[in-house]
N, C-alpha and C. Protein backbone atom coordinates (compact mmCIF):
# COMPACT_ATOMS: atom_id res chain seq x y z
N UNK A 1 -116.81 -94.98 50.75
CA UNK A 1 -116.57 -94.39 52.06
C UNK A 1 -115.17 -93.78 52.07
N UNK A 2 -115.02 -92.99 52.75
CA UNK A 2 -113.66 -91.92 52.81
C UNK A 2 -113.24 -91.76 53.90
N UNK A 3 -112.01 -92.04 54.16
CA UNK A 3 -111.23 -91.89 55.61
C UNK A 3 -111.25 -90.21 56.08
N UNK A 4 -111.85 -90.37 57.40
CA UNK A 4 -112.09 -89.01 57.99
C UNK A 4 -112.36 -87.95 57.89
N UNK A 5 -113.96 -88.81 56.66
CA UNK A 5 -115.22 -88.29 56.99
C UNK A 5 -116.52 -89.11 56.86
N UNK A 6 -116.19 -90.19 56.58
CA UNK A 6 -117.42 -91.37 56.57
C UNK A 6 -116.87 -91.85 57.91
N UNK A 7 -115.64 -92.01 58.39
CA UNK A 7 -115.58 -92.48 59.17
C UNK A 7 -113.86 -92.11 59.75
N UNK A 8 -113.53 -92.55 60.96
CA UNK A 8 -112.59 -92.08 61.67
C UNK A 8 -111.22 -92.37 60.94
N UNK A 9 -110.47 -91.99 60.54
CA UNK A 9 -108.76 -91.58 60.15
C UNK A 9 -107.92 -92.03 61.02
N UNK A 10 -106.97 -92.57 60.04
CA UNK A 10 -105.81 -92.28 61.37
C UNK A 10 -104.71 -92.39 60.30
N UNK A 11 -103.87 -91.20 60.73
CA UNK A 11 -102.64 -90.46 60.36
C UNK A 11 -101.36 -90.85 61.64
N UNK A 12 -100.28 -90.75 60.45
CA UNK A 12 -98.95 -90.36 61.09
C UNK A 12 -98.89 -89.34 61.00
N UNK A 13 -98.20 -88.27 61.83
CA UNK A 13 -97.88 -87.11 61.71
C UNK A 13 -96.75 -87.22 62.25
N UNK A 14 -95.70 -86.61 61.24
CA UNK A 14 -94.09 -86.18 61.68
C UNK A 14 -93.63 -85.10 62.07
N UNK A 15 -92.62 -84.98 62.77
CA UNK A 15 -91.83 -83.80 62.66
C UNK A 15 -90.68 -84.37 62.48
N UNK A 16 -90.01 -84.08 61.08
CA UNK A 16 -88.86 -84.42 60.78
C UNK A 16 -87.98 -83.39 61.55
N UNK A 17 -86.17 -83.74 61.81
CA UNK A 17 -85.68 -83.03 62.32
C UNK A 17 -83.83 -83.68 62.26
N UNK A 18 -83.21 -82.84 62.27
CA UNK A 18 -81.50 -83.45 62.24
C UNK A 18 -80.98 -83.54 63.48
N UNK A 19 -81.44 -83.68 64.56
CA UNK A 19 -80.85 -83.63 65.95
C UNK A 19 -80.10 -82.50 66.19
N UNK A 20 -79.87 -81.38 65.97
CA UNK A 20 -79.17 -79.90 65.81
C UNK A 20 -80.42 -79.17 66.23
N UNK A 21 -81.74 -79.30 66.32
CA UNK A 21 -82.82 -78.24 66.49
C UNK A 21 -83.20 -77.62 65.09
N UNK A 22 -82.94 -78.44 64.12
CA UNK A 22 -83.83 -77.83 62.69
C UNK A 22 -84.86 -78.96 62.58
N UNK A 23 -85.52 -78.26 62.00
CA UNK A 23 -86.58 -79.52 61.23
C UNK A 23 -87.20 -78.67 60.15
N UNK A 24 -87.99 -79.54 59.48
CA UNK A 24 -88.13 -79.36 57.97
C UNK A 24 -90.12 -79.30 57.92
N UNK A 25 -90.14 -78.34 57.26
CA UNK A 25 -91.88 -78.30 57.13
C UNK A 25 -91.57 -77.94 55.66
N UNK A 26 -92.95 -78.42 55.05
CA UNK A 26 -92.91 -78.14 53.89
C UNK A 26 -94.45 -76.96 53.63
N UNK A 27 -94.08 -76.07 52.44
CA UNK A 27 -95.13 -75.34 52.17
C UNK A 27 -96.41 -75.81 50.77
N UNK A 28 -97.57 -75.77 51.30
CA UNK A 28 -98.87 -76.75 50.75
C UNK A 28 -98.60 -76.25 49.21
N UNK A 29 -98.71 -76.39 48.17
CA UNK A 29 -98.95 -75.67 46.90
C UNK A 29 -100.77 -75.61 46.86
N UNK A 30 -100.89 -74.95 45.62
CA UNK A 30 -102.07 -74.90 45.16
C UNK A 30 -102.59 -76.37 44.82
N UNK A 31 -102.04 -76.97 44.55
CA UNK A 31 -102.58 -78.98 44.18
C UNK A 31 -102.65 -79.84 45.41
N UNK A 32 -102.25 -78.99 46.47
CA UNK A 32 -102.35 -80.06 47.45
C UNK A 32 -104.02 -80.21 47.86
N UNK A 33 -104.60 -81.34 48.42
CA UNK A 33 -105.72 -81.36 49.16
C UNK A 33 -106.32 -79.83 49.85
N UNK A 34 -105.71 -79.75 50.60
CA UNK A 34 -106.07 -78.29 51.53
C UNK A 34 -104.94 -77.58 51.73
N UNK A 35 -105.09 -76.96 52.60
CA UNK A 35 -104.64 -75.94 53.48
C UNK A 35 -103.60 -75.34 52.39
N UNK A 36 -104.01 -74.89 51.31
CA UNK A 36 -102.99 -74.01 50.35
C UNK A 36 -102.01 -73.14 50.29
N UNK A 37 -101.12 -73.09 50.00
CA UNK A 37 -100.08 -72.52 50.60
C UNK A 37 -99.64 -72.04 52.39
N UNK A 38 -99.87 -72.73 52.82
CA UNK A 38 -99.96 -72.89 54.32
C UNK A 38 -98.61 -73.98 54.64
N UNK A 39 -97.66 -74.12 55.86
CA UNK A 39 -96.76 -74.65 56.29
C UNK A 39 -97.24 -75.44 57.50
N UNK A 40 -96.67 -76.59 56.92
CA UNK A 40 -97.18 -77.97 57.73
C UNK A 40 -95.72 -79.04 58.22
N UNK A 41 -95.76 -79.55 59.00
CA UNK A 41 -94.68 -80.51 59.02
C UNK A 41 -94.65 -82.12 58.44
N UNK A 42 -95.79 -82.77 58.20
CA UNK A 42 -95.52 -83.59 57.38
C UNK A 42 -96.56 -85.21 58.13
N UNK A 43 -97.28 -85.66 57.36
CA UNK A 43 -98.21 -86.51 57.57
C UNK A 43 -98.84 -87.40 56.43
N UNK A 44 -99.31 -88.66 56.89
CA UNK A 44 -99.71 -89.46 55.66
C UNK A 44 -100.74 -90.52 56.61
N UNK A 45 -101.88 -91.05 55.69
CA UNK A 45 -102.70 -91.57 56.47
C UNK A 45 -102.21 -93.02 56.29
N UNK A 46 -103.07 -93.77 57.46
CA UNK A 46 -102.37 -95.45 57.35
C UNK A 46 -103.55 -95.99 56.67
N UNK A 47 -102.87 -96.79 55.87
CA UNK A 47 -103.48 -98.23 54.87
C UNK A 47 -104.09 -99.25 55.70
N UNK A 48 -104.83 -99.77 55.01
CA UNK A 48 -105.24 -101.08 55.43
C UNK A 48 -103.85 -102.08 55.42
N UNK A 49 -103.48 -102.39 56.54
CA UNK A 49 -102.60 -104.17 56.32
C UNK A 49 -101.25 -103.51 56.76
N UNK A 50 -100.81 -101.97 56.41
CA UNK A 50 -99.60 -101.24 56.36
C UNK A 50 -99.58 -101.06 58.38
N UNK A 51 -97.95 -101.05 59.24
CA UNK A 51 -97.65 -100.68 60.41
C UNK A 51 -97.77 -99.11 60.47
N UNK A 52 -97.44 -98.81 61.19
CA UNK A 52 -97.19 -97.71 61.83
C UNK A 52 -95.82 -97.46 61.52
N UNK A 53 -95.15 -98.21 62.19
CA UNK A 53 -93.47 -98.04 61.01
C UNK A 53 -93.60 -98.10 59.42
N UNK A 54 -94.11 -98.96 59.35
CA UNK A 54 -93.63 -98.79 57.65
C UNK A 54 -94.43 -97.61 57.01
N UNK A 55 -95.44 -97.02 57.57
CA UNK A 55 -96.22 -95.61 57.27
C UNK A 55 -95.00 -94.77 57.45
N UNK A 56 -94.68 -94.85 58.41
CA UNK A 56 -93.67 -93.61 58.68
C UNK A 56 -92.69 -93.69 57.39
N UNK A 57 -92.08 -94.49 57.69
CA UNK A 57 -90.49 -95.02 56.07
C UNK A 57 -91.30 -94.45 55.34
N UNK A 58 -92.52 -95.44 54.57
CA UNK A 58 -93.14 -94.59 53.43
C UNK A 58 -93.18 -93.36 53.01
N UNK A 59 -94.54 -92.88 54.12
CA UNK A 59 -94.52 -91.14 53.96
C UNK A 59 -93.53 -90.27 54.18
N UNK A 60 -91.98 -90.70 54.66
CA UNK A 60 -91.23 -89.73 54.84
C UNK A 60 -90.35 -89.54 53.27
N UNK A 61 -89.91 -91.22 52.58
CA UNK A 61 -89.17 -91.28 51.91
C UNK A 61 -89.87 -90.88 51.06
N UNK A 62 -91.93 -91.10 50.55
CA UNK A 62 -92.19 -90.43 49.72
C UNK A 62 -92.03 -88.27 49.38
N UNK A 63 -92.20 -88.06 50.62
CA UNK A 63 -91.82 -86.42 50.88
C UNK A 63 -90.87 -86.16 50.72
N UNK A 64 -89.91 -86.58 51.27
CA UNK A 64 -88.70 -85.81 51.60
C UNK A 64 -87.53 -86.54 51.23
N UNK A 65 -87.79 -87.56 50.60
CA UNK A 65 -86.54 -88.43 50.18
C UNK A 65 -86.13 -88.91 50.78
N UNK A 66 -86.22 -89.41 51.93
CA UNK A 66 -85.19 -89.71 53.10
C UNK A 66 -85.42 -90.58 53.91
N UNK A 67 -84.68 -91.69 54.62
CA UNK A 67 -85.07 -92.63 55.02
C UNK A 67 -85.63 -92.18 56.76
N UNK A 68 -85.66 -92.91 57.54
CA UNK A 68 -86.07 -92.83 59.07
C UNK A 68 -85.07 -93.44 60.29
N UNK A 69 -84.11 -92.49 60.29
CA UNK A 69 -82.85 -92.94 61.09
C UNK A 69 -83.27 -93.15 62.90
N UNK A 70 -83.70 -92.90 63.29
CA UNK A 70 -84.75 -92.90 64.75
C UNK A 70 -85.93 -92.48 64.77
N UNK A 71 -86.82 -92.82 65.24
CA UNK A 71 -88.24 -92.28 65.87
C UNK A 71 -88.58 -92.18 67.19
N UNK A 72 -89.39 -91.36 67.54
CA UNK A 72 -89.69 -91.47 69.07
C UNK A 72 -91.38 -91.12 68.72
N UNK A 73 -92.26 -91.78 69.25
CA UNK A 73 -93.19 -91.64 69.56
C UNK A 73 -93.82 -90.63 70.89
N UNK A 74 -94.21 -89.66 70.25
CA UNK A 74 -94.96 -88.33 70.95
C UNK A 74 -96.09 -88.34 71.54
N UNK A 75 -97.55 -88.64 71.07
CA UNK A 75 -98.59 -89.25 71.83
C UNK A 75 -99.95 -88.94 70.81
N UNK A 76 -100.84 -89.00 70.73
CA UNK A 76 -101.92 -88.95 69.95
C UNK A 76 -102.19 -87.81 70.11
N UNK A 77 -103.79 -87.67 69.39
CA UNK A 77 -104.75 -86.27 69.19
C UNK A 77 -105.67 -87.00 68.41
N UNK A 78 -106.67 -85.88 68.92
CA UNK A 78 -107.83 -86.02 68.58
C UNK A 78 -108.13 -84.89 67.34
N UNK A 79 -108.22 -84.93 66.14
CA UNK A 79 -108.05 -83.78 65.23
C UNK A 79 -109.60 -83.59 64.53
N UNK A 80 -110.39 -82.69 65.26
CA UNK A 80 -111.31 -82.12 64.55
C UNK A 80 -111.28 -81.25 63.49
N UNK A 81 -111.68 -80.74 62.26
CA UNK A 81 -111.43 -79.84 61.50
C UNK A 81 -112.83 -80.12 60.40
N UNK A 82 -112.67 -78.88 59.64
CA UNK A 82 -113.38 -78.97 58.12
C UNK A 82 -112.47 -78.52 56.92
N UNK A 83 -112.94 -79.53 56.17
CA UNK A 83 -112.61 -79.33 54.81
C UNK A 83 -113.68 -78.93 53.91
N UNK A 84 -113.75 -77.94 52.92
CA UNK A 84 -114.85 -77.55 52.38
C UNK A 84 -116.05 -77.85 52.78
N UNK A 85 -116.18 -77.14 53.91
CA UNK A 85 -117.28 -77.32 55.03
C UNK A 85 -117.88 -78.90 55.55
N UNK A 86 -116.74 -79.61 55.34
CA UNK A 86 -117.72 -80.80 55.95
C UNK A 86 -116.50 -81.07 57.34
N UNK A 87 -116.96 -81.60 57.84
CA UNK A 87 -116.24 -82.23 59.22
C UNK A 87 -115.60 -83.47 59.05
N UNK A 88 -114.69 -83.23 59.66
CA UNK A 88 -113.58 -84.47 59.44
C UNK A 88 -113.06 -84.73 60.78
N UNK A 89 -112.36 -86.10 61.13
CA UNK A 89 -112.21 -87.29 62.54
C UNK A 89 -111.22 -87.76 61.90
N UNK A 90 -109.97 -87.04 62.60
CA UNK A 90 -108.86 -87.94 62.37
C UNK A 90 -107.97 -88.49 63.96
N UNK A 91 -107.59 -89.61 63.90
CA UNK A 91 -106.70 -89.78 65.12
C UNK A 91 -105.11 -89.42 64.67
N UNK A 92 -104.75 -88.99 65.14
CA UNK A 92 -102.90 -88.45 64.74
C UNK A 92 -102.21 -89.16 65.60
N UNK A 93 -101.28 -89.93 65.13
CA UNK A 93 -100.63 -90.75 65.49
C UNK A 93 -98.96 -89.78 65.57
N UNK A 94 -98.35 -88.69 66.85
CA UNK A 94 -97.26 -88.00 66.28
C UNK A 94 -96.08 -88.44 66.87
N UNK A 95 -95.28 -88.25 66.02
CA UNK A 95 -93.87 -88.56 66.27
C UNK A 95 -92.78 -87.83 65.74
N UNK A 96 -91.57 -87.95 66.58
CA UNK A 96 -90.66 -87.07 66.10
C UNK A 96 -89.34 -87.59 65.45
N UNK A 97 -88.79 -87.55 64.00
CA UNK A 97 -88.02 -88.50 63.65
C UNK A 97 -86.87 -87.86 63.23
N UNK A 98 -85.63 -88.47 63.56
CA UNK A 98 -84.71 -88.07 62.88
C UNK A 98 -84.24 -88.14 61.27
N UNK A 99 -83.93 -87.60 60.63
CA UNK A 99 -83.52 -87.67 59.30
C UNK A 99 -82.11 -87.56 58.94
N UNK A 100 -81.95 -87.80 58.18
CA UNK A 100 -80.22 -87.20 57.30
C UNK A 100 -80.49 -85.83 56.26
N UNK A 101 -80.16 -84.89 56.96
CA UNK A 101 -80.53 -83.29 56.33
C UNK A 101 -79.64 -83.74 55.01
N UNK A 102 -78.57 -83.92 54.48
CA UNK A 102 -77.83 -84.00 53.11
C UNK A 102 -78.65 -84.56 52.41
N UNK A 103 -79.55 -85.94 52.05
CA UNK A 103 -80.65 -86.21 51.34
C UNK A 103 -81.85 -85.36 51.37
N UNK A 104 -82.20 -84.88 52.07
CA UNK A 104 -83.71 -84.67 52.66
C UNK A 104 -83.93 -83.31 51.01
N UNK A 105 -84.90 -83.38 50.31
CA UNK A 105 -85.58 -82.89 49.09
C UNK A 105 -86.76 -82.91 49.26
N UNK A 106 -87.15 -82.01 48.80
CA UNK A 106 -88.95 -82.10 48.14
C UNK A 106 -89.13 -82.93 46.75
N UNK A 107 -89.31 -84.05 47.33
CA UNK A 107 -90.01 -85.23 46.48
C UNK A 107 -91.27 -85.09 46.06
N UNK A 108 -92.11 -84.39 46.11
CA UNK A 108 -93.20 -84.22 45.82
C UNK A 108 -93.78 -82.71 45.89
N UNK A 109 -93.00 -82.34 44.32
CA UNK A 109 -93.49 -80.45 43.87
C UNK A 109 -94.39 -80.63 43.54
N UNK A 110 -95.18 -81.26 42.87
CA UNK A 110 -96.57 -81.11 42.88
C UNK A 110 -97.67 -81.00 44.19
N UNK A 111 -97.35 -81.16 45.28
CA UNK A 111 -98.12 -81.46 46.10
C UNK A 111 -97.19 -79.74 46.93
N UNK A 112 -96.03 -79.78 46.89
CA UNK A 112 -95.55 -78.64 48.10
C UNK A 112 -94.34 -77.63 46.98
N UNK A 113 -94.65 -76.37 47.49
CA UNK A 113 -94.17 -75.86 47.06
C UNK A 113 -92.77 -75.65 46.83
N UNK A 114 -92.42 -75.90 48.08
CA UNK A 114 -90.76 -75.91 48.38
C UNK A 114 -91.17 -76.65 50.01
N UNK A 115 -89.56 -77.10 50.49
CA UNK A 115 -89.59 -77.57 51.75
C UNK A 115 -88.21 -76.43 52.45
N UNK A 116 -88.66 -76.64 53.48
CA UNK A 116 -87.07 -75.63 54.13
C UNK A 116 -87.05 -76.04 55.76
N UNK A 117 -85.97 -75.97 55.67
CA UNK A 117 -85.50 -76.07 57.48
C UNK A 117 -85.58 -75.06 58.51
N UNK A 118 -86.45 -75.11 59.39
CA UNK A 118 -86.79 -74.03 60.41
C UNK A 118 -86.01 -74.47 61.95
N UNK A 119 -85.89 -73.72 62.91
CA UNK A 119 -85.99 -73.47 64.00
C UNK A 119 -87.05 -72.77 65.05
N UNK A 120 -87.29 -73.27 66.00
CA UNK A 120 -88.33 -73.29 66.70
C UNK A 120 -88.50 -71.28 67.08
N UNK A 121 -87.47 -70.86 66.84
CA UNK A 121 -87.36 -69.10 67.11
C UNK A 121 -87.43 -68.59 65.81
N UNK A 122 -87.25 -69.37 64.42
CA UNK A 122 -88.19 -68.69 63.12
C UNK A 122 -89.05 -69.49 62.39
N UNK A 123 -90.06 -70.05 62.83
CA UNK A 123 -90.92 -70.30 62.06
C UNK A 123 -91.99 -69.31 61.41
N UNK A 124 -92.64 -69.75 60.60
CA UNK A 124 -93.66 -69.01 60.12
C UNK A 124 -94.77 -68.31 60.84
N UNK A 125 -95.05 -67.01 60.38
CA UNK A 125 -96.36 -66.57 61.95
C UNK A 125 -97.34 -67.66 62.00
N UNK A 126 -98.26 -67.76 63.08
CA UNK A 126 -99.04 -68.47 62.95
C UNK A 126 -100.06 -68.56 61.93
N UNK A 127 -100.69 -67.36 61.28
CA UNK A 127 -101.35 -67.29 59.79
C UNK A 127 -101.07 -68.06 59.22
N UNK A 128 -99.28 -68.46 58.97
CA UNK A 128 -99.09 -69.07 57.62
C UNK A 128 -98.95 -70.90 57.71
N UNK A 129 -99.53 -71.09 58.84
CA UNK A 129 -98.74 -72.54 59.58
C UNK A 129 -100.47 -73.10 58.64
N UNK A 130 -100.15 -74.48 58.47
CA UNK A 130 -101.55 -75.39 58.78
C UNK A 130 -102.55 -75.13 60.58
N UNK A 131 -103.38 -75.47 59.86
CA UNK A 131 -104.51 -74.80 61.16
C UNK A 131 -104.82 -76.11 62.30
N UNK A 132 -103.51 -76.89 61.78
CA UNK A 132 -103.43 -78.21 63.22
C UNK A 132 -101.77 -77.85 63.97
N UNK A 133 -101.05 -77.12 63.32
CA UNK A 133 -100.15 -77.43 63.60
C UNK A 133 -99.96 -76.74 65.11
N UNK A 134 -100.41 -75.54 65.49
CA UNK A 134 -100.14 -74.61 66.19
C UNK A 134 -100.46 -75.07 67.72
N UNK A 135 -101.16 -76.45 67.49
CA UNK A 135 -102.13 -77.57 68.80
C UNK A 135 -100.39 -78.23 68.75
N UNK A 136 -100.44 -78.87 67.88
CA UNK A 136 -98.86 -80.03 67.73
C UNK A 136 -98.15 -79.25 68.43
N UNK A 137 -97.77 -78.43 68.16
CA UNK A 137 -96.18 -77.61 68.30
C UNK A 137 -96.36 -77.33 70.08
N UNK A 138 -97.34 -76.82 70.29
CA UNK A 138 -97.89 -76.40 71.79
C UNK A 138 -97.96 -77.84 72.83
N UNK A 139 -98.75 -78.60 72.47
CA UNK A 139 -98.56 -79.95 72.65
C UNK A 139 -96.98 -80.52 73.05
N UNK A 140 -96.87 -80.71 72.48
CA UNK A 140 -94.89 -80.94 72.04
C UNK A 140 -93.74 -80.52 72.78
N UNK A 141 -93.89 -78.99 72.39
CA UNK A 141 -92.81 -77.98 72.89
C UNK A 141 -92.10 -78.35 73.75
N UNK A 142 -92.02 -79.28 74.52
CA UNK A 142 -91.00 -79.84 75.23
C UNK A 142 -90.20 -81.16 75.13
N UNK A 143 -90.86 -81.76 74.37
CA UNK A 143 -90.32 -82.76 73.23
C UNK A 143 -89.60 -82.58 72.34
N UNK A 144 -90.06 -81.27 71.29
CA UNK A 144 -89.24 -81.05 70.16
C UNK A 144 -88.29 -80.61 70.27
N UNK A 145 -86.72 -79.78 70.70
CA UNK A 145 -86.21 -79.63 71.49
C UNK A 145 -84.95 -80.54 71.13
């Protein structure tokens, strides 16, 4: 059985950020799961036995090198989508965390192409974003900030 699509998911989803109004999305490579070369902000699904905090530490320090200096909890979603045509049920668990920009790396080139620091007045058009993010960001927009 496979998380979110035998049965329901549940993800952290981040938006990393330095308290200045940058934050960091990374771009998908060709090896990642989906959304291929597409710009996403950053997510990892939860384990059996694993918190919600320690998902977060994990998936951030595995991405981006970097530990989890504050969090604030943002609010759920309901994330319908397909992956090579099948349907997928994930719950998104989002939050917005602070980081230390001087560490923060792409820990994982195999999976992303490069990572870079945006502002909310240049991000990527919407074409080039992941095809959840554009709900998050809208969602948010007065949070992220």
């Amino acid at each position: 059985m496979k998380k979110g699509f035998d049965y329901i998911g549940v993800t952290t989803v981040y938006f990393c950020h330095d308290g200045k109004g940058n934050f960091i999305m990374a771009k998908r490579s060709k090896q990642a799961r989906d959304e291929n070369g597409r710009w996403d902000i950053g997510g990892g699904g939860m384990e059996f036995g694993d918190t919600v905090e320690k998902t977060l530490q994990k998936e951030i320090k595995e991405e981006y090198n970097t530990d989890v200096l504050d969090f604030e909890f943002l609010g759920i979603r309901d994330v319908h989508r397909k992956h090579e045509g099948q349907k997928t049920h994930w719950i998104a668990l989002d939050y917005k965390v602070l980081v230390d920009p001087k560490i923060v790396k792409n820990n994982e080139p195999h999976k992303f192409d490069e990572i870079k620091w945006f502002r909310m007045d240049n991000i990527p058009p919407q074409s080039e974003l992941h095809s959840v993010l554009p709900e998050f960001l809208e969602k948010y927009k007065n949070k992220l900030n």
